[in-house]
PDB file of N, CA and C in Angstrom:
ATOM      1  N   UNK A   1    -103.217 -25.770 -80.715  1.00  0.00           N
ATOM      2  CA  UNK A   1    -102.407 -24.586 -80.845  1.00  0.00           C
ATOM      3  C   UNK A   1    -101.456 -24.704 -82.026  1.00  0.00           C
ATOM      4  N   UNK A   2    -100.925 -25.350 -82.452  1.00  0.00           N
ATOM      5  CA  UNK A   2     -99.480 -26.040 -83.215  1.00  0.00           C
ATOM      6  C   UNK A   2    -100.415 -27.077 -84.504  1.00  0.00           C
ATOM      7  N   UNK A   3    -100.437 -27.105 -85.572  1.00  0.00           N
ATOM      8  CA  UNK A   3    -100.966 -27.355 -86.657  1.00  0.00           C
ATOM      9  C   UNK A   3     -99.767 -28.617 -86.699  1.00  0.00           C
ATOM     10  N   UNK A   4     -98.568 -28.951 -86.271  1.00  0.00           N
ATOM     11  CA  UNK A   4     -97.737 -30.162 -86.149  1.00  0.00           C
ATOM     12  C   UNK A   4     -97.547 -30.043 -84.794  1.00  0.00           C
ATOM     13  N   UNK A   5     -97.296 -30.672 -84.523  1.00  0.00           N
ATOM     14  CA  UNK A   5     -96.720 -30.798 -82.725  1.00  0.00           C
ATOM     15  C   UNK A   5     -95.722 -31.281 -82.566  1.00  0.00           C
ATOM     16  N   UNK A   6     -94.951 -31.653 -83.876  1.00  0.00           N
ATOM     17  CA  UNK A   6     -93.569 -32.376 -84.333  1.00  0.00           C
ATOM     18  C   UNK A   6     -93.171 -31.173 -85.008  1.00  0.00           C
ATOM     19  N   UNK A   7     -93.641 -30.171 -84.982  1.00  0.00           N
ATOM     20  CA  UNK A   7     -92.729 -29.364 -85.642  1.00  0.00           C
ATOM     21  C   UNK A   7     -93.633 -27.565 -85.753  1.00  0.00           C
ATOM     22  N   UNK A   8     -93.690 -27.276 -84.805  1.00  0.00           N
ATOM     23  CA  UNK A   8     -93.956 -26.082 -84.741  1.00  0.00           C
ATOM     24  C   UNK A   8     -93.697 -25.017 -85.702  1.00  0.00           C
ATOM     25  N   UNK A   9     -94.410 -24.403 -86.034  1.00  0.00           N
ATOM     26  CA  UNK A   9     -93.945 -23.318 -86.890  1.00  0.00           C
ATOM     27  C   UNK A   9     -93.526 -21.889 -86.392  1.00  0.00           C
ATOM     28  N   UNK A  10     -92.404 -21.203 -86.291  1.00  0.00           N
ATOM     29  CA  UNK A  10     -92.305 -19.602 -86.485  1.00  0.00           C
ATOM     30  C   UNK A  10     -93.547 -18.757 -86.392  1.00  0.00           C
ATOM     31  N   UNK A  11     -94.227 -19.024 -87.064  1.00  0.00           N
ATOM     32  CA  UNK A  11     -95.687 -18.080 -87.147  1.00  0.00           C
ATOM     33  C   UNK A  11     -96.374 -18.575 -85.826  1.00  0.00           C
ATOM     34  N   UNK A  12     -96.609 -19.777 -86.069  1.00  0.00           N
ATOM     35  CA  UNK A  12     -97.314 -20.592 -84.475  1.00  0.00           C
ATOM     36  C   UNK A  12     -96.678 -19.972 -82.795  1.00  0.00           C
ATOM     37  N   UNK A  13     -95.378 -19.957 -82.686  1.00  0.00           N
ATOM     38  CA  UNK A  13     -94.631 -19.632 -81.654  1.00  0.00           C
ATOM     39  C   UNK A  13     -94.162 -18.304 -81.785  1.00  0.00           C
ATOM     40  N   UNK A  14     -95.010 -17.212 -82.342  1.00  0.00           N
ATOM     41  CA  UNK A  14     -95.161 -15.782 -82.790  1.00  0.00           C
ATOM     42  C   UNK A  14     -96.139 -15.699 -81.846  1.00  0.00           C
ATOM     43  N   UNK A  15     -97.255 -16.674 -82.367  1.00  0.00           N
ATOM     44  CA  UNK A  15     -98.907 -16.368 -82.027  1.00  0.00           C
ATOM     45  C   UNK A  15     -99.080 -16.689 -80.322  1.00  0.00           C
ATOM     46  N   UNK A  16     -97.936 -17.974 -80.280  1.00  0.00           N
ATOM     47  CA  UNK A  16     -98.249 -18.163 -78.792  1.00  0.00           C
ATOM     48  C   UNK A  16     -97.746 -17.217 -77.614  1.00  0.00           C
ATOM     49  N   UNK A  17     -96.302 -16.648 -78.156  1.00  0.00           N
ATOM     50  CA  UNK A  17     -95.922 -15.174 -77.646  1.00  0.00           C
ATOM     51  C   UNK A  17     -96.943 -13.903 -76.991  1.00  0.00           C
ATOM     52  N   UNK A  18     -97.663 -14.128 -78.230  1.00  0.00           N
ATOM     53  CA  UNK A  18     -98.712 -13.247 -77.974  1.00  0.00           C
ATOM     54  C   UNK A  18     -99.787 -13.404 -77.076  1.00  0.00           C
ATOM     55  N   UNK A  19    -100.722 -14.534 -77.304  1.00  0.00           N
ATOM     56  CA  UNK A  19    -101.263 -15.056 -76.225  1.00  0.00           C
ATOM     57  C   UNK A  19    -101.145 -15.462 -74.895  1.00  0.00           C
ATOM     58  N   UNK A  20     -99.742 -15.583 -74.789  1.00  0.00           N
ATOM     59  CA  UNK A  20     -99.587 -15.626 -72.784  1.00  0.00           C
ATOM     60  C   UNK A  20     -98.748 -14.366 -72.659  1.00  0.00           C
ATOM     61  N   UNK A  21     -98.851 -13.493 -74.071  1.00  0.00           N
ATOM     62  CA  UNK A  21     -98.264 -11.989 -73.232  1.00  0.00           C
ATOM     63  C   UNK A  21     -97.083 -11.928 -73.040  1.00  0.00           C
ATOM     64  N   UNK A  22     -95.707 -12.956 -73.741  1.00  0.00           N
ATOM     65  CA  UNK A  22     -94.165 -13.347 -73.129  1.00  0.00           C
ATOM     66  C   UNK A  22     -93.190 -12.545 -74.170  1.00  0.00           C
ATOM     67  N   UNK A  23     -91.904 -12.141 -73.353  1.00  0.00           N
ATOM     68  CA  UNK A  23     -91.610 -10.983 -74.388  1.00  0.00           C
ATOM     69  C   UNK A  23     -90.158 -12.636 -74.651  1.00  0.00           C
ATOM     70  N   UNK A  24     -89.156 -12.231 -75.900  1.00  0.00           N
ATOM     71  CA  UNK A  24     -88.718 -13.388 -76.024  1.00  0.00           C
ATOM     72  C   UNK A  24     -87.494 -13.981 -75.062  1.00  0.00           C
ATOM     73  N   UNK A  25     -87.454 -12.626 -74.552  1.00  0.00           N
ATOM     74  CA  UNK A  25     -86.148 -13.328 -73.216  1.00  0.00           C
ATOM     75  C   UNK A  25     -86.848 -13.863 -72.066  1.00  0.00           C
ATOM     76  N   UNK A  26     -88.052 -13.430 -72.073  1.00  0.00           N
ATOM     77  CA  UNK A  26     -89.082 -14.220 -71.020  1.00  0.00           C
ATOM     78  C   UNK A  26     -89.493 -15.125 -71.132  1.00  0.00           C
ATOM     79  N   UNK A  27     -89.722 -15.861 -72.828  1.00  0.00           N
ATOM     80  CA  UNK A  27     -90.071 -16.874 -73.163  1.00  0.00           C
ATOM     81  C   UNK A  27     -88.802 -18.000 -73.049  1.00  0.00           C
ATOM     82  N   UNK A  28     -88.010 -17.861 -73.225  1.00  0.00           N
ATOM     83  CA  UNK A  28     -86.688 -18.310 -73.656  1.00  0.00           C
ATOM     84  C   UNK A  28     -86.605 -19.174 -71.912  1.00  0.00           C
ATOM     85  N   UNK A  29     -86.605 -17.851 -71.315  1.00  0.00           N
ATOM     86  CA  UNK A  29     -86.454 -18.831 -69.549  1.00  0.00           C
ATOM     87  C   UNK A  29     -87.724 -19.436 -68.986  1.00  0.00           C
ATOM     88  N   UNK A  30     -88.551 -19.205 -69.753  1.00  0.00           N
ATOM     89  CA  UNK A  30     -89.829 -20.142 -68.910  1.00  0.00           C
ATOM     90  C   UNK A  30     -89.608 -21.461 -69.877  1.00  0.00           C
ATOM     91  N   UNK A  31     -89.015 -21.429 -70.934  1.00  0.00           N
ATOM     92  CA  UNK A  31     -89.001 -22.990 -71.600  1.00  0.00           C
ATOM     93  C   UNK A  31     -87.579 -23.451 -71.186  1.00  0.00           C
ATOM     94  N   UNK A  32     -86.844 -22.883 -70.448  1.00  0.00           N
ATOM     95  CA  UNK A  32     -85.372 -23.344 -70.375  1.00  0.00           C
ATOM     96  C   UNK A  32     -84.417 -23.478 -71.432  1.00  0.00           C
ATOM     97  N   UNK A  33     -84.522 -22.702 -72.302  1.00  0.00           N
ATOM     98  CA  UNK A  33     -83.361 -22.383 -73.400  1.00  0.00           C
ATOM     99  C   UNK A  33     -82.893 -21.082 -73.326  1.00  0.00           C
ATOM    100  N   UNK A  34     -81.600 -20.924 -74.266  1.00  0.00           N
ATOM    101  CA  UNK A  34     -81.069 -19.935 -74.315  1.00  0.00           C
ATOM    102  C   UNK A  34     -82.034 -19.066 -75.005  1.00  0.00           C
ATOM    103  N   UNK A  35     -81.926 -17.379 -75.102  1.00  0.00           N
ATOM    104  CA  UNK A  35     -82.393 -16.693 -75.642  1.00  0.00           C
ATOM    105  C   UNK A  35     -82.014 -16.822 -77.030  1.00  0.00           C
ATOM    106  N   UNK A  36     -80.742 -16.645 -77.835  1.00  0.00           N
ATOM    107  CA  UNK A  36     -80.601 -17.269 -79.182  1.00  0.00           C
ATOM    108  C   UNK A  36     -81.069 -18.295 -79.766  1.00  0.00           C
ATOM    109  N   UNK A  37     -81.341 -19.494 -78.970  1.00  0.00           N
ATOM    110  CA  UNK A  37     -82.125 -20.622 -79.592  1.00  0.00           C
ATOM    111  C   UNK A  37     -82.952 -20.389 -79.857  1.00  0.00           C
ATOM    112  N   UNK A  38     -83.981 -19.351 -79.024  1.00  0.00           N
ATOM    113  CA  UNK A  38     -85.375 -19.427 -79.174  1.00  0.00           C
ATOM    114  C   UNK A  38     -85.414 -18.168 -80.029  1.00  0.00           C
ATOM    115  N   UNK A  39     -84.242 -17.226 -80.533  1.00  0.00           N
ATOM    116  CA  UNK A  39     -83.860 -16.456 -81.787  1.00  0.00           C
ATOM    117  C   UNK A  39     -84.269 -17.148 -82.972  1.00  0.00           C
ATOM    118  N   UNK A  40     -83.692 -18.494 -82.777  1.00  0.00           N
ATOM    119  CA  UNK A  40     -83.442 -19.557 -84.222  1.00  0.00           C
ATOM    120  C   UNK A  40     -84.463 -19.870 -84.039  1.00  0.00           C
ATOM    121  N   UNK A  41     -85.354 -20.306 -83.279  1.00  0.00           N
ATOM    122  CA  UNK A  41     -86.928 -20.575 -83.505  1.00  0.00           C
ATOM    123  C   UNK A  41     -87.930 -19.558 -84.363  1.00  0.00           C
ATOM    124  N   UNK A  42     -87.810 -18.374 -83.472  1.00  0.00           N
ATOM    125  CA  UNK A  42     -88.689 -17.249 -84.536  1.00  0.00           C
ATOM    126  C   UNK A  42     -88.544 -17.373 -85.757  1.00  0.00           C
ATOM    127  N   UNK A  43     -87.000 -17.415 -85.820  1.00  0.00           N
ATOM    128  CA  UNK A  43     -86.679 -16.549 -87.446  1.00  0.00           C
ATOM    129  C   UNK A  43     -86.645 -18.285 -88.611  1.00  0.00           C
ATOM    130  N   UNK A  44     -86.656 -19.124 -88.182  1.00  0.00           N
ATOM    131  CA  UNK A  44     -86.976 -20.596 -88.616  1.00  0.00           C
ATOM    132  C   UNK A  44     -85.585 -21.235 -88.766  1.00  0.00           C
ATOM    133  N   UNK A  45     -84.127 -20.368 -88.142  1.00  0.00           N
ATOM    134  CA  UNK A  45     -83.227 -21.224 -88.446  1.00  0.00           C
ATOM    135  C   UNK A  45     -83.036 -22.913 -88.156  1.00  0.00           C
ATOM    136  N   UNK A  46     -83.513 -22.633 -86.955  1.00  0.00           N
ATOM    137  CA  UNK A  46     -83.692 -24.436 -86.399  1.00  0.00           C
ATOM    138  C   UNK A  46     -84.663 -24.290 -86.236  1.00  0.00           C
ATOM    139  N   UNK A  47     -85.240 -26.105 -86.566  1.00  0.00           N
ATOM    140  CA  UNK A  47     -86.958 -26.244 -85.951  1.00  0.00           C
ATOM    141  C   UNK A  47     -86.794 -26.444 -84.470  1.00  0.00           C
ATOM    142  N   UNK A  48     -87.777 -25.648 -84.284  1.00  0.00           N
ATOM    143  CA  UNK A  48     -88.840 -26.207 -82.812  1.00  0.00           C
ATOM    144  C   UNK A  48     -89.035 -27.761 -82.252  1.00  0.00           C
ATOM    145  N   UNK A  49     -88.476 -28.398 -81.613  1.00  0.00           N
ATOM    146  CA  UNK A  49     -89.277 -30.244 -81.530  1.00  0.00           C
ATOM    147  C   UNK A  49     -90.313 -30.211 -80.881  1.00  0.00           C
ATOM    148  N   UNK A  50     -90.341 -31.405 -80.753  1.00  0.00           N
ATOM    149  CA  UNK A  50     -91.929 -31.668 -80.033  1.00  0.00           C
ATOM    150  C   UNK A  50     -91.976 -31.192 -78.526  1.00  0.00           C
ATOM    151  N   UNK A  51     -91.007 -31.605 -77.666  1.00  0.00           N
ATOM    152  CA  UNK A  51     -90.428 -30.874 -76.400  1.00  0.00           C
ATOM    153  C   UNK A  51     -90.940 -29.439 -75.959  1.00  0.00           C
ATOM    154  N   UNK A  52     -90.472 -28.840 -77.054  1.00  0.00           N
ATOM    155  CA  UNK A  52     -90.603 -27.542 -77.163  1.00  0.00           C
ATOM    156  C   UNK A  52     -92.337 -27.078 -77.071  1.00  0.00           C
ATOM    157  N   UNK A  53     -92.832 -27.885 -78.260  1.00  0.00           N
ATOM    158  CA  UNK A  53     -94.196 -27.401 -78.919  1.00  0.00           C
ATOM    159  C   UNK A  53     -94.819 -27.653 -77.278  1.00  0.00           C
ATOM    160  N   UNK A  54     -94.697 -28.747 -76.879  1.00  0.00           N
ATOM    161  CA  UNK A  54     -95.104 -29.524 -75.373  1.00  0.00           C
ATOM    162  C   UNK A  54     -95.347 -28.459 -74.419  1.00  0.00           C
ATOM    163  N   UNK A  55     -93.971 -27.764 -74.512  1.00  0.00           N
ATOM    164  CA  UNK A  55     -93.519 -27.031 -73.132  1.00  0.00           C
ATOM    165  C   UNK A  55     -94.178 -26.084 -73.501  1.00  0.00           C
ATOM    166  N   UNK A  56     -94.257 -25.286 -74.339  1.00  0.00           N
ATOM    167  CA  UNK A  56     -95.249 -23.857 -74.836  1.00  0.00           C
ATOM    168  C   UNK A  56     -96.791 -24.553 -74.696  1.00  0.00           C
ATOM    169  N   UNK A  57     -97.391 -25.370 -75.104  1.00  0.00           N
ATOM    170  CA  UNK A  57     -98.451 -25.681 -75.010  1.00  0.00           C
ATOM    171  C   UNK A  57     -99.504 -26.050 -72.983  1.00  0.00           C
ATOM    172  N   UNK A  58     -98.125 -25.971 -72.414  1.00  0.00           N
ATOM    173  CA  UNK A  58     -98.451 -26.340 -70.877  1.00  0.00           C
ATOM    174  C   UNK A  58     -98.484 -24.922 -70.295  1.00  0.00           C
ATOM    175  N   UNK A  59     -97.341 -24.006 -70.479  1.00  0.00           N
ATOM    176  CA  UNK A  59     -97.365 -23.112 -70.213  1.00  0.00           C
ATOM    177  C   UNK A  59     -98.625 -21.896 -70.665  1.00  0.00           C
ATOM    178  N   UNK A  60     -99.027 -22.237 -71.768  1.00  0.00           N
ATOM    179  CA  UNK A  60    -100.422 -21.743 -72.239  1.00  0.00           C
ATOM    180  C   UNK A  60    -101.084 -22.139 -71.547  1.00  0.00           C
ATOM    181  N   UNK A  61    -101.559 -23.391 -71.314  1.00  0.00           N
ATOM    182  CA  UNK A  61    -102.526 -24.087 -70.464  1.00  0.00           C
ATOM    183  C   UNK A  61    -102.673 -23.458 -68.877  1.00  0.00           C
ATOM    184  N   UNK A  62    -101.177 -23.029 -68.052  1.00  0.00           N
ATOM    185  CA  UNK A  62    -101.310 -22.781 -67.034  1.00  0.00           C
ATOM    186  C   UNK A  62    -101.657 -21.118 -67.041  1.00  0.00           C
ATOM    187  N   UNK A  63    -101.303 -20.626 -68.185  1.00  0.00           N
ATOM    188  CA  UNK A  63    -101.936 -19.250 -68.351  1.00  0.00           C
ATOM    189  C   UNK A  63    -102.870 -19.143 -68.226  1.00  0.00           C
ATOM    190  N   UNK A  64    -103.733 -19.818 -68.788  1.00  0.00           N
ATOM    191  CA  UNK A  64    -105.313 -20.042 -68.824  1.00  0.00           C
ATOM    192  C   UNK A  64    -105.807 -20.378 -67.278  1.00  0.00           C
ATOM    193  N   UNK A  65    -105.270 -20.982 -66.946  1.00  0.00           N
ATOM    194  CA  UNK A  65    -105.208 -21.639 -65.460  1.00  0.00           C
ATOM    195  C   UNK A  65    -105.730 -20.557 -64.775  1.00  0.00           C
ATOM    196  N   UNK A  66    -104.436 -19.729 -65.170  1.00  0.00           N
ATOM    197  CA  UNK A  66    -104.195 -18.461 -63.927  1.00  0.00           C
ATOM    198  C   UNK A  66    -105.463 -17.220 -64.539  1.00  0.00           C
ATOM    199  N   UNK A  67    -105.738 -17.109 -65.410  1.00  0.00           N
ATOM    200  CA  UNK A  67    -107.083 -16.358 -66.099  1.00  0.00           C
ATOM    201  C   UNK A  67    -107.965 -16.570 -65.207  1.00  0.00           C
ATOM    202  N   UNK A  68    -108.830 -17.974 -64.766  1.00  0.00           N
ATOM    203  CA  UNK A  68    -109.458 -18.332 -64.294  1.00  0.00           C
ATOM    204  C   UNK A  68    -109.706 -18.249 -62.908  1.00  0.00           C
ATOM    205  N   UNK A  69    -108.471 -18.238 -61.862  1.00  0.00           N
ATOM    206  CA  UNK A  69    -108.207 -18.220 -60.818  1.00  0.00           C
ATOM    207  C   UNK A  69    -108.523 -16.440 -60.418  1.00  0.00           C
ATOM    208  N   UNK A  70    -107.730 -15.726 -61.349  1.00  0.00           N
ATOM    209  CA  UNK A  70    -108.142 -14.424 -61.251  1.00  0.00           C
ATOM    210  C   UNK A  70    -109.496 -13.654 -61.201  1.00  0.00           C
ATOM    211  N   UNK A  71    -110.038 -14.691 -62.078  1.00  0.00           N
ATOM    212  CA  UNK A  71    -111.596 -14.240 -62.229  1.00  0.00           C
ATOM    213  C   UNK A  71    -112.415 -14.582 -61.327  1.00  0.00           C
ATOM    214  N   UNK A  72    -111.917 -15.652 -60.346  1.00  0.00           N
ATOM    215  CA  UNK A  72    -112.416 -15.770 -59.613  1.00  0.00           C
ATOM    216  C   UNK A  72    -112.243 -14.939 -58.380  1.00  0.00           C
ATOM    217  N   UNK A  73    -111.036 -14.677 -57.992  1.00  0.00           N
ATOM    218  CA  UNK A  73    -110.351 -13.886 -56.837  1.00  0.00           C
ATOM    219  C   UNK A  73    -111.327 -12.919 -56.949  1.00  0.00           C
ATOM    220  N   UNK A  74    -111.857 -12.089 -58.233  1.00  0.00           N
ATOM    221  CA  UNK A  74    -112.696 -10.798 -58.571  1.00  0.00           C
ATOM    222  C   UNK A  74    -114.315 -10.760 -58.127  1.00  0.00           C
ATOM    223  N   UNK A  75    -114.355 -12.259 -58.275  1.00  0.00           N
ATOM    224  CA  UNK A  75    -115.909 -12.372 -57.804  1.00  0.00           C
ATOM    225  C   UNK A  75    -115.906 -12.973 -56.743  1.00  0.00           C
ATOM    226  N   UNK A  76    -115.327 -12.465 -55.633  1.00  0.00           N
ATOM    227  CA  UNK A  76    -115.483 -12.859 -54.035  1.00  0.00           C
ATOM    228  C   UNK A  76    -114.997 -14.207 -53.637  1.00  0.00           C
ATOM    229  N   UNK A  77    -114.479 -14.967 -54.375  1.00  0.00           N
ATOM    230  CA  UNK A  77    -113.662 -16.210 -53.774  1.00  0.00           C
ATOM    231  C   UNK A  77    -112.511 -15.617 -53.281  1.00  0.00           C
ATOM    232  N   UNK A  78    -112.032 -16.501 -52.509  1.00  0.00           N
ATOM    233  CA  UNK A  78    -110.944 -16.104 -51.018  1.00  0.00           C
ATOM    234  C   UNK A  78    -110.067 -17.426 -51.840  1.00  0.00           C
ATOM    235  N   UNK A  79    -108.884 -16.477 -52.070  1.00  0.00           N
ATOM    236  CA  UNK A  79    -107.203 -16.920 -52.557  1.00  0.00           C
ATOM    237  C   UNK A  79    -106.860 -17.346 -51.372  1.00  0.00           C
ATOM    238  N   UNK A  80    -106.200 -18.460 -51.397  1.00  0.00           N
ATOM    239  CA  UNK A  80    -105.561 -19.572 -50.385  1.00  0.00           C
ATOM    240  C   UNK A  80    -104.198 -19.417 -51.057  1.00  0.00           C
ATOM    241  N   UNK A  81    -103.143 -19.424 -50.243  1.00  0.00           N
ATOM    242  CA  UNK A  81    -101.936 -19.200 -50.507  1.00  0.00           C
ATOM    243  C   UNK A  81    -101.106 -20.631 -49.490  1.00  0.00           C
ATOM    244  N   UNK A  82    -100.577 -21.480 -50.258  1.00  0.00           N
ATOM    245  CA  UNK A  82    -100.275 -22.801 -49.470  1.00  0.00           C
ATOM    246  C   UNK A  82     -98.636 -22.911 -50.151  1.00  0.00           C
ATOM    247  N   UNK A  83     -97.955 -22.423 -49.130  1.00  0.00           N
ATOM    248  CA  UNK A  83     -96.206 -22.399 -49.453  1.00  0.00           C
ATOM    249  C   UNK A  83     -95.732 -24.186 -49.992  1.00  0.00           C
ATOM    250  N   UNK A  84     -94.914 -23.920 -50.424  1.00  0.00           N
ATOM    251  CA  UNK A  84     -94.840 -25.191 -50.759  1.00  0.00           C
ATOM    252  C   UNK A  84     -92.690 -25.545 -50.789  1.00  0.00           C
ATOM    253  N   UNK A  85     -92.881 -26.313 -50.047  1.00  0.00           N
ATOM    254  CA  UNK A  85     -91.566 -26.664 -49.617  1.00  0.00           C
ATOM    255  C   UNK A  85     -90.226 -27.889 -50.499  1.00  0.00           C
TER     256      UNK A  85
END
């Protein structure tokens, strides 16, 4: 996803926005930063670390996750719902 993984780019964390569909105050709380930080990310004031690139790259992953799970729910598999304490 990330062409550095030490250092993400603005354009990169544009693209990943797009791909799990996250608007940036939504993104901001699924990575646990403030919404301005992740301001200074877009616009390239501060870099991105690796942390970051990490945490966007899992959260993609579980997007995908959930793609899959859906597609299945559609073709007659039975969703199990297991609370978790």
């Amino acid at each position: 996803m990330f062409q550095n993984i030490n250092k993400p780019e603005p354009e990169e964390i544009k693209y990943w926005m797009t791909q799990i569909n996250l608007s940036i105050s939504e993104a901001s709380i699924e990575l646990g930063i403030s919404k301005r930080q992740f301001l200074r990310f877009l616009s390239g004031d501060t870099e991105a670390k690796k942390v970051h690139a990490l945490a966007m790259q899992m959260l993609w992953i579980l997007h995908e996750s959930n793609k899959d799970l859906v597609k299945k729910n559609k073709t007659g598999f039975k969703k199990i719902k297991i609370p978790i304490k």
